[in-house]
N, C-alpha and C. Protein backbone atom coordinates (compact mmCIF):
# COMPACT_ATOMS: atom_id res chain seq x y z
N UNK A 1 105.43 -4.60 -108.75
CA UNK A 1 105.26 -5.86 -109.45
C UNK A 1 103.94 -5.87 -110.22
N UNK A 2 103.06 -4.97 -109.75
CA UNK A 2 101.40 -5.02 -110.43
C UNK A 2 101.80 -4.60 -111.99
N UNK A 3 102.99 -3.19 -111.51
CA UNK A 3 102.98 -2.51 -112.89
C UNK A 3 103.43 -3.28 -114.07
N UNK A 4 104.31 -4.10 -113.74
CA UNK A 4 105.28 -4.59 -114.50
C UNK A 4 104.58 -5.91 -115.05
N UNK A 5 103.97 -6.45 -114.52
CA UNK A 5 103.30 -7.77 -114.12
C UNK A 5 102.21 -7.91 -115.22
N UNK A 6 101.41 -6.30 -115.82
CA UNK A 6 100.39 -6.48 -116.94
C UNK A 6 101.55 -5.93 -118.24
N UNK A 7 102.47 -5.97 -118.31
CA UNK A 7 103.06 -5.88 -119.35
C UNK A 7 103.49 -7.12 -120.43
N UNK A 8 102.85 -6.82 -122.00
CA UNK A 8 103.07 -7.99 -122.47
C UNK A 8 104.04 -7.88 -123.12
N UNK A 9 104.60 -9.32 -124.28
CA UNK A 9 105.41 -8.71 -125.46
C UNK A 9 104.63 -10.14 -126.20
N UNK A 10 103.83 -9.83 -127.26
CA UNK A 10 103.89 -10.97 -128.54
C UNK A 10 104.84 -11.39 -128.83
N UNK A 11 104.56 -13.05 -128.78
CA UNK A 11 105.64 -13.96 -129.59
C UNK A 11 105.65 -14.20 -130.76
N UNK A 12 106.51 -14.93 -130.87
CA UNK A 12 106.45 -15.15 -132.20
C UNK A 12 105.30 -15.85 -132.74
N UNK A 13 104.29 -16.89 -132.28
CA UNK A 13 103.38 -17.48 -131.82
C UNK A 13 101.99 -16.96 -132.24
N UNK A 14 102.53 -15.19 -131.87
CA UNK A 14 101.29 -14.24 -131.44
C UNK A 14 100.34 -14.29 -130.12
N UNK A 15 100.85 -15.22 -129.42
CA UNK A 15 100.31 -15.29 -127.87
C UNK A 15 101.25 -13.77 -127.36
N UNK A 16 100.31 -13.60 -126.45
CA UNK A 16 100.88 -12.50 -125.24
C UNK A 16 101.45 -13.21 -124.43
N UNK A 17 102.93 -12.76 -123.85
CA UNK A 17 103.70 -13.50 -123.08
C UNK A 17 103.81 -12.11 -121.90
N UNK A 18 103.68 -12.25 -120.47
CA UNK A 18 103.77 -11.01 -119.20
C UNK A 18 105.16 -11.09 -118.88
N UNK A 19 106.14 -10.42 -118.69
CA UNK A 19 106.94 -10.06 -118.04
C UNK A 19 107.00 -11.04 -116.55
N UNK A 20 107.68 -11.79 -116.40
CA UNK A 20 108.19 -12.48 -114.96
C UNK A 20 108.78 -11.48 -114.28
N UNK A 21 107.81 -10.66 -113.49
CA UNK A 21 108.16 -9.47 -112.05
C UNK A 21 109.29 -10.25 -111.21
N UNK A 22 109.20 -11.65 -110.53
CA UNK A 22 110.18 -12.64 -110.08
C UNK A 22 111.46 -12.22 -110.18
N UNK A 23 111.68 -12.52 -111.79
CA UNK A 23 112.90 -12.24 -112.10
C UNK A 23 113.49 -11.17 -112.17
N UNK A 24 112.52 -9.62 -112.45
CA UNK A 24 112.73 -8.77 -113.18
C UNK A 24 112.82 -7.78 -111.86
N UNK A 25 112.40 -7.63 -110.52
CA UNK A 25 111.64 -6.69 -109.73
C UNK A 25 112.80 -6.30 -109.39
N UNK A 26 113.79 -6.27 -109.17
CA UNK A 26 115.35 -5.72 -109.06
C UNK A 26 115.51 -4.54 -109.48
N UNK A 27 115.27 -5.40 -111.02
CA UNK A 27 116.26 -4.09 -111.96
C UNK A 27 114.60 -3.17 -112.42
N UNK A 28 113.66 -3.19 -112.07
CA UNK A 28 112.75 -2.53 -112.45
C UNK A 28 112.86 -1.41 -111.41
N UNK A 29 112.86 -1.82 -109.65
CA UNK A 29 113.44 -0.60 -108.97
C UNK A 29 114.56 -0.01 -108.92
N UNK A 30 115.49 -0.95 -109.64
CA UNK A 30 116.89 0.32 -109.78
C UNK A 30 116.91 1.45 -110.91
N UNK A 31 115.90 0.39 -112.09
CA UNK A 31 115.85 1.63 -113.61
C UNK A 31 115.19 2.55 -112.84
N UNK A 32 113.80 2.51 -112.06
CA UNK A 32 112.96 3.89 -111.48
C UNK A 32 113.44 4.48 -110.69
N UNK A 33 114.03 4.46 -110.05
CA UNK A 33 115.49 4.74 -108.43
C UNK A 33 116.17 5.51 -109.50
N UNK A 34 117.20 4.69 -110.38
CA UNK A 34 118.33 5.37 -111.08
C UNK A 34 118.03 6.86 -112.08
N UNK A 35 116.96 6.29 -112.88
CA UNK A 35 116.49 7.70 -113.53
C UNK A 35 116.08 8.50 -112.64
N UNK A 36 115.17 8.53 -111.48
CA UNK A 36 114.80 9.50 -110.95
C UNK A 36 116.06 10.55 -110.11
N UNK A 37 116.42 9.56 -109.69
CA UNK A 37 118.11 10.46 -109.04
C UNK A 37 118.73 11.05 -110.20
N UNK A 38 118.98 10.23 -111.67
CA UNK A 38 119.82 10.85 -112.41
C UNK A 38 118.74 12.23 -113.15
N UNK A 39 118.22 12.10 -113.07
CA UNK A 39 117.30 13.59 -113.66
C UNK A 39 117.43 14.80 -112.34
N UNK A 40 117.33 14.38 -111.21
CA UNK A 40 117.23 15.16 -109.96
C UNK A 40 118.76 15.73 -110.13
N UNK A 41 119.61 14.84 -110.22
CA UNK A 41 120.97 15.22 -110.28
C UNK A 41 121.38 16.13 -111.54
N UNK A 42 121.14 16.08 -112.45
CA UNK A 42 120.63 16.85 -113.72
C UNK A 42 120.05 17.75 -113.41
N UNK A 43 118.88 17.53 -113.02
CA UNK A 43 118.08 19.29 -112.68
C UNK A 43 118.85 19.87 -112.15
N UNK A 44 119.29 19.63 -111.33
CA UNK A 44 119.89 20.55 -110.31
C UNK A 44 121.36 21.18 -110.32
N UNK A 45 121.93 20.27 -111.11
CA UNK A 45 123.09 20.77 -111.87
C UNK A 45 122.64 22.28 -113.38
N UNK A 46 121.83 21.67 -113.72
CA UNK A 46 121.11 22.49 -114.98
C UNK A 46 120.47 24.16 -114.41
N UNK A 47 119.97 23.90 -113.35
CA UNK A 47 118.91 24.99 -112.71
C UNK A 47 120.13 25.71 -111.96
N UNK A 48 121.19 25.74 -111.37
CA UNK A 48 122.08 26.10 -110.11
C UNK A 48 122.61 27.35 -111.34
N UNK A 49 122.67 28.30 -111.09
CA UNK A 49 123.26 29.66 -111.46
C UNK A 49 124.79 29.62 -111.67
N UNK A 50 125.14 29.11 -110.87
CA UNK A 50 126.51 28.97 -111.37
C UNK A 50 126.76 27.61 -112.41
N UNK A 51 126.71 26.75 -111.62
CA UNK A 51 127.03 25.28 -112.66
C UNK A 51 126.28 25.79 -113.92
N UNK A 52 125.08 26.09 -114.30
CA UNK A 52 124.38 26.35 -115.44
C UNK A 52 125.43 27.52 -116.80
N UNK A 53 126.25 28.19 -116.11
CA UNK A 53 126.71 29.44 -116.63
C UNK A 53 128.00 28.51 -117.19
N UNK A 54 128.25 27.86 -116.96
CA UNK A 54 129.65 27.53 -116.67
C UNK A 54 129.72 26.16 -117.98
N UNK A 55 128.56 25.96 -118.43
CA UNK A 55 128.12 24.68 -119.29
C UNK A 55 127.47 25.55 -120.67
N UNK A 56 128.00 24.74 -121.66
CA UNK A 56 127.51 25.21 -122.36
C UNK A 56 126.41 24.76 -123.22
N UNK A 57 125.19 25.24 -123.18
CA UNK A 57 123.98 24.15 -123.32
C UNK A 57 123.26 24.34 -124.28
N UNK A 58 123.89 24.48 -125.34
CA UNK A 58 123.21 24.74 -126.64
C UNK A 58 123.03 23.12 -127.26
N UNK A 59 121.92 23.57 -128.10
CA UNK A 59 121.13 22.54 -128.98
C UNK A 59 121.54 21.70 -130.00
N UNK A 60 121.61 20.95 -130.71
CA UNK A 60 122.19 20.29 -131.76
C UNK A 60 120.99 21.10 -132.90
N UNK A 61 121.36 21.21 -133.87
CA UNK A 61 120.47 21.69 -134.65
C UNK A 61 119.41 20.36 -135.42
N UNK A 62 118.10 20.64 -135.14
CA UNK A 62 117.29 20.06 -135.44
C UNK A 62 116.24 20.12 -133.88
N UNK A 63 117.05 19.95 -132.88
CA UNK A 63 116.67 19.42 -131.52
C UNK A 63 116.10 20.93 -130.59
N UNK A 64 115.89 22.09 -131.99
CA UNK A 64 115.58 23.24 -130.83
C UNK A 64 113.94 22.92 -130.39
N UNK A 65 113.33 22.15 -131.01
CA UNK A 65 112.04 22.28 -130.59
C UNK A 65 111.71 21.81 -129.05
N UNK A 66 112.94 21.19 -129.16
CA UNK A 66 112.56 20.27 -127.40
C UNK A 66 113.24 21.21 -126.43
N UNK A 67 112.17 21.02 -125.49
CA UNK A 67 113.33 21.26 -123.80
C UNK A 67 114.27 21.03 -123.63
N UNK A 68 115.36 21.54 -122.60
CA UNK A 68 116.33 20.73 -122.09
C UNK A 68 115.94 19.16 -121.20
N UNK A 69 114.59 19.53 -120.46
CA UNK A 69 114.22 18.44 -119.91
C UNK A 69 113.50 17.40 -120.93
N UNK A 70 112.95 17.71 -121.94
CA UNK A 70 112.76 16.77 -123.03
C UNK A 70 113.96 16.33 -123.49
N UNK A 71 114.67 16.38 -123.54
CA UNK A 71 115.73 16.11 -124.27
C UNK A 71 116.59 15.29 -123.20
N UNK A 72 116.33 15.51 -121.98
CA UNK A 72 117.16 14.64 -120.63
C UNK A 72 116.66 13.11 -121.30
N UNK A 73 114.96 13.12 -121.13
CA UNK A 73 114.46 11.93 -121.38
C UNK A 73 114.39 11.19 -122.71
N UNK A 74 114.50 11.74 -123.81
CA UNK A 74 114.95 11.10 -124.64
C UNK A 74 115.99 10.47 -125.23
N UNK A 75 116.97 11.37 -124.25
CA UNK A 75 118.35 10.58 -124.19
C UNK A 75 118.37 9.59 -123.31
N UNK A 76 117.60 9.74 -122.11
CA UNK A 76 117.26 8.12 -121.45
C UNK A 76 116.96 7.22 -122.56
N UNK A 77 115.65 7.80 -122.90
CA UNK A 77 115.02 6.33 -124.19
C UNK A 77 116.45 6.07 -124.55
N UNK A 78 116.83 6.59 -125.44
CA UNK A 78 118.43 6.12 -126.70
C UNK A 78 118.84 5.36 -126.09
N UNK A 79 118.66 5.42 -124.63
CA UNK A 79 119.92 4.10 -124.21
C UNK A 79 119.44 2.61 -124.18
N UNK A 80 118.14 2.29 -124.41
CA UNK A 80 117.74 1.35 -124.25
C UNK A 80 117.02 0.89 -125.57
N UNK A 81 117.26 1.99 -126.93
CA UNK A 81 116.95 1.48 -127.76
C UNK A 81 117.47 0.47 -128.79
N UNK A 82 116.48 -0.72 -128.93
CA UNK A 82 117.02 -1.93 -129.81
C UNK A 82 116.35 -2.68 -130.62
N UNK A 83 116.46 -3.15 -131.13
CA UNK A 83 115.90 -4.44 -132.46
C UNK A 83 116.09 -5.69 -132.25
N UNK A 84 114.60 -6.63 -131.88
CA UNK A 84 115.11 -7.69 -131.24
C UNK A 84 113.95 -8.43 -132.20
N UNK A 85 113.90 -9.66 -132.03
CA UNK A 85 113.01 -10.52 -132.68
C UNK A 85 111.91 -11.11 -131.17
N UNK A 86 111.09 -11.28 -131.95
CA UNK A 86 110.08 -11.70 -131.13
C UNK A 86 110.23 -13.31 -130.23
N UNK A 87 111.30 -13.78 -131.60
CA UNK A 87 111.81 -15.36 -130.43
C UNK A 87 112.93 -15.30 -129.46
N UNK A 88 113.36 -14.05 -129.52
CA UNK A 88 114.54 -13.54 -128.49
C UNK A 88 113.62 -13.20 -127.52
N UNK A 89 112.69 -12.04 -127.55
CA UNK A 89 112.05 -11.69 -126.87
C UNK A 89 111.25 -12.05 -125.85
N UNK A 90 110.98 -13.59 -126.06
CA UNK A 90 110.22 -14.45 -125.26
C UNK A 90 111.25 -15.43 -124.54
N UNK A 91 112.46 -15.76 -125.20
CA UNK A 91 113.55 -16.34 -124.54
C UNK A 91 114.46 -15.73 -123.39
N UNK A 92 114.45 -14.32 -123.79
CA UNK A 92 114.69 -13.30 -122.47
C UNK A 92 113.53 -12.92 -121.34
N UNK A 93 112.31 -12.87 -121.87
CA UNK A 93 111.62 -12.91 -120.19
C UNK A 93 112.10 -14.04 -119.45
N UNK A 94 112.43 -15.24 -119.74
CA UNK A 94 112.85 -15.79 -119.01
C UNK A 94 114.03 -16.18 -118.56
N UNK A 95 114.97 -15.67 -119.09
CA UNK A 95 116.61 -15.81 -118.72
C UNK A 95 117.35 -14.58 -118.16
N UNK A 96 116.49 -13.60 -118.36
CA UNK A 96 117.15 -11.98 -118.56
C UNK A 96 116.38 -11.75 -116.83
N UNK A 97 117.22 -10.58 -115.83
CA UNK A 97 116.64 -10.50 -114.78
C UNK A 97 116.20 -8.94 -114.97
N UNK A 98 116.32 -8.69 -116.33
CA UNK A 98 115.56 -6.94 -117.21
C UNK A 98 114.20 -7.54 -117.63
N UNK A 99 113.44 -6.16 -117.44
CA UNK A 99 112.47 -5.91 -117.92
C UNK A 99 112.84 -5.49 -120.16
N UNK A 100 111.93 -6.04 -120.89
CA UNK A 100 112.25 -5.76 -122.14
C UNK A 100 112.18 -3.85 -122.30
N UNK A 101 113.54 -4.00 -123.47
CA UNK A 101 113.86 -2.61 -123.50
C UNK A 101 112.58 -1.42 -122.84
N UNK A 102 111.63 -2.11 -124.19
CA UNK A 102 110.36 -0.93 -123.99
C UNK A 102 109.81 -0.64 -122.57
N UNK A 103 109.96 -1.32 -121.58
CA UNK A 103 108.88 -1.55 -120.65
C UNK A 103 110.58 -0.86 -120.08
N UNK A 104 111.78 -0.68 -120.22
CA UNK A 104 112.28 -0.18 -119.36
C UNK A 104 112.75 1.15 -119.72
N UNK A 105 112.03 1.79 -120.71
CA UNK A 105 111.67 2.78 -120.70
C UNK A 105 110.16 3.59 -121.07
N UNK A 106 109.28 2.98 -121.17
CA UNK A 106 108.14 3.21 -120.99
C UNK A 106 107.40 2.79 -119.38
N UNK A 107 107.92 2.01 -118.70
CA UNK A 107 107.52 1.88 -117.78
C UNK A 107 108.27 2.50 -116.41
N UNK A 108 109.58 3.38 -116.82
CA UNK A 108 109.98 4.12 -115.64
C UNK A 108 109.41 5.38 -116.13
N UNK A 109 108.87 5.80 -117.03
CA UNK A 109 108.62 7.32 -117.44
C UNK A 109 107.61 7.69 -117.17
N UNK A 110 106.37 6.09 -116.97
CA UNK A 110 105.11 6.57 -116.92
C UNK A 110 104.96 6.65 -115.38
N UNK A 111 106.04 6.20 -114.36
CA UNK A 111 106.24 6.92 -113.07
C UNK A 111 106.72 8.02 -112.72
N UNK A 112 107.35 8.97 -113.42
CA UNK A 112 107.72 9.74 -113.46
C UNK A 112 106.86 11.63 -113.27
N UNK A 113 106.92 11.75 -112.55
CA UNK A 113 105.78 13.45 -112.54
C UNK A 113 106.88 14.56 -113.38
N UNK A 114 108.17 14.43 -113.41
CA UNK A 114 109.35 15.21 -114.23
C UNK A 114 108.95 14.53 -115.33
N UNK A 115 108.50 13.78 -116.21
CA UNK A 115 108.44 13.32 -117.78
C UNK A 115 107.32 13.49 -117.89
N UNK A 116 106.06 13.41 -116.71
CA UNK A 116 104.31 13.88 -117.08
C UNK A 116 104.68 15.68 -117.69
N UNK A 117 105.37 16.27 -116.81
CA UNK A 117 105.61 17.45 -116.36
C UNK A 117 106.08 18.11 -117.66
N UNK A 118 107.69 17.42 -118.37
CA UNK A 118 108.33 17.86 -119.46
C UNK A 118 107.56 18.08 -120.76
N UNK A 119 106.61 16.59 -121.01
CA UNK A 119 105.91 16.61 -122.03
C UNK A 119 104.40 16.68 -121.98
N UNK A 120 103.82 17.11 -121.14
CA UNK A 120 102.47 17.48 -121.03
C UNK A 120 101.44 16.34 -121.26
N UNK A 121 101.78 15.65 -120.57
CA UNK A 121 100.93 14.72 -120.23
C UNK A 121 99.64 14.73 -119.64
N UNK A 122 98.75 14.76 -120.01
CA UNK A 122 97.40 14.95 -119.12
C UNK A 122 96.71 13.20 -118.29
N UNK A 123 97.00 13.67 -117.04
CA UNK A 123 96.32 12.63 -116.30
C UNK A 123 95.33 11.97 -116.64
N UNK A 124 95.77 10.53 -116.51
CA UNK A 124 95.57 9.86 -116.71
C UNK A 124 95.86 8.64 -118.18
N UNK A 125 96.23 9.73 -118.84
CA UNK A 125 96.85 9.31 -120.32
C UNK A 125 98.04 8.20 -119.90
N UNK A 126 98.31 7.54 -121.42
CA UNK A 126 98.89 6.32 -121.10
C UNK A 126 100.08 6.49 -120.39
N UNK A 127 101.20 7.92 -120.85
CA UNK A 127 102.08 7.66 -119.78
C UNK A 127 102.05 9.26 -118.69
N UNK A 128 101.01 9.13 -118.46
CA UNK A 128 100.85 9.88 -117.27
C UNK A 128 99.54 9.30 -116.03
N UNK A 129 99.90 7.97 -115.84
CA UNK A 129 98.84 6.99 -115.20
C UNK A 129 98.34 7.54 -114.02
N UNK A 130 97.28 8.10 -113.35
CA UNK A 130 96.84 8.43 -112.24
C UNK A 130 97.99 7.64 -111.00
N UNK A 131 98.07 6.37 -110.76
CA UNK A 131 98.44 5.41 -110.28
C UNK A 131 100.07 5.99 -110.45
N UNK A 132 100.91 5.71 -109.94
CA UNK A 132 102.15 5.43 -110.75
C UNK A 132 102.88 4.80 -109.15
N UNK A 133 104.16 4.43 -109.58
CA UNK A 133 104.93 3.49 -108.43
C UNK A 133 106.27 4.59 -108.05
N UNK A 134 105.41 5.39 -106.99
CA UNK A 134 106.49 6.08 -106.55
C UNK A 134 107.81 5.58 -105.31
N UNK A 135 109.19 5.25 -105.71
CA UNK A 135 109.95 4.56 -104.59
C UNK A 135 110.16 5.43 -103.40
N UNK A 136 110.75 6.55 -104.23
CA UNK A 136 111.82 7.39 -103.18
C UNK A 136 111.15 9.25 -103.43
């Protein structure tokens, strides 16, 4: 709830509005729960000698520069990417029991030691926080 709790979003207003943890602390441990299992479940499907052989894991062209594990997490981001207005945005901290898109993917990644790890994050940097909210 600390983490989530200094997260803002400007209104329309231009006031900083925080994230209601209250509402939100649910689905903030299921997004960090869910990605972390679904990457574990991924790795391990990806890394296993057989399952790995058996898949065929070539690149889209453009996308060779990234990892396979870069590329896990940016396909996380995609799923939560959207275009919202800033008077939506303040009308959903309080109706919505989600954290806003960004914070639900910037804020499960910067818990993450597999996304410090993928993209070289150096401790302490913004999303490689000394601190982070480890569940499981």
């Amino acid at each position: 709830m600390d983490q989530y709790g200094n997260y803002t979003i400007a209104g329309p207003d231009g006031k900083e509005h925080h994230i209601n943890t209250w509402n939100t602390q649910g689905e903030n441990i299921a997004d960090n729960g869910g990605m972390k299992l679904s990457f574990d479940a991924w790795h391990h499907r990806f890394t296993t000698p057989s399952a790995h052989n058996s898949y065929d894991n070539r690149k889209l062209p453009g996308l060779e520069k990234f990892t396979h594990e870069q590329l896990y997490f940016i396909q996380y981001a995609r799923v939560f990417c959207a275009k919202s207005t800033p008077e939506h945005d303040v009308l959903m901290l309080n109706e919505d029991n989600h954290s806003p898109n960004k914070f639900r993917i910037n804020g499960v990644v910067q818990n993450s030691v597999d996304f410090a790890r993928a993209f070289h994050c150096k401790a302490g940097s913004p999303m490689n926080p000394v601190n982070k909210c480890m569940l499981w």
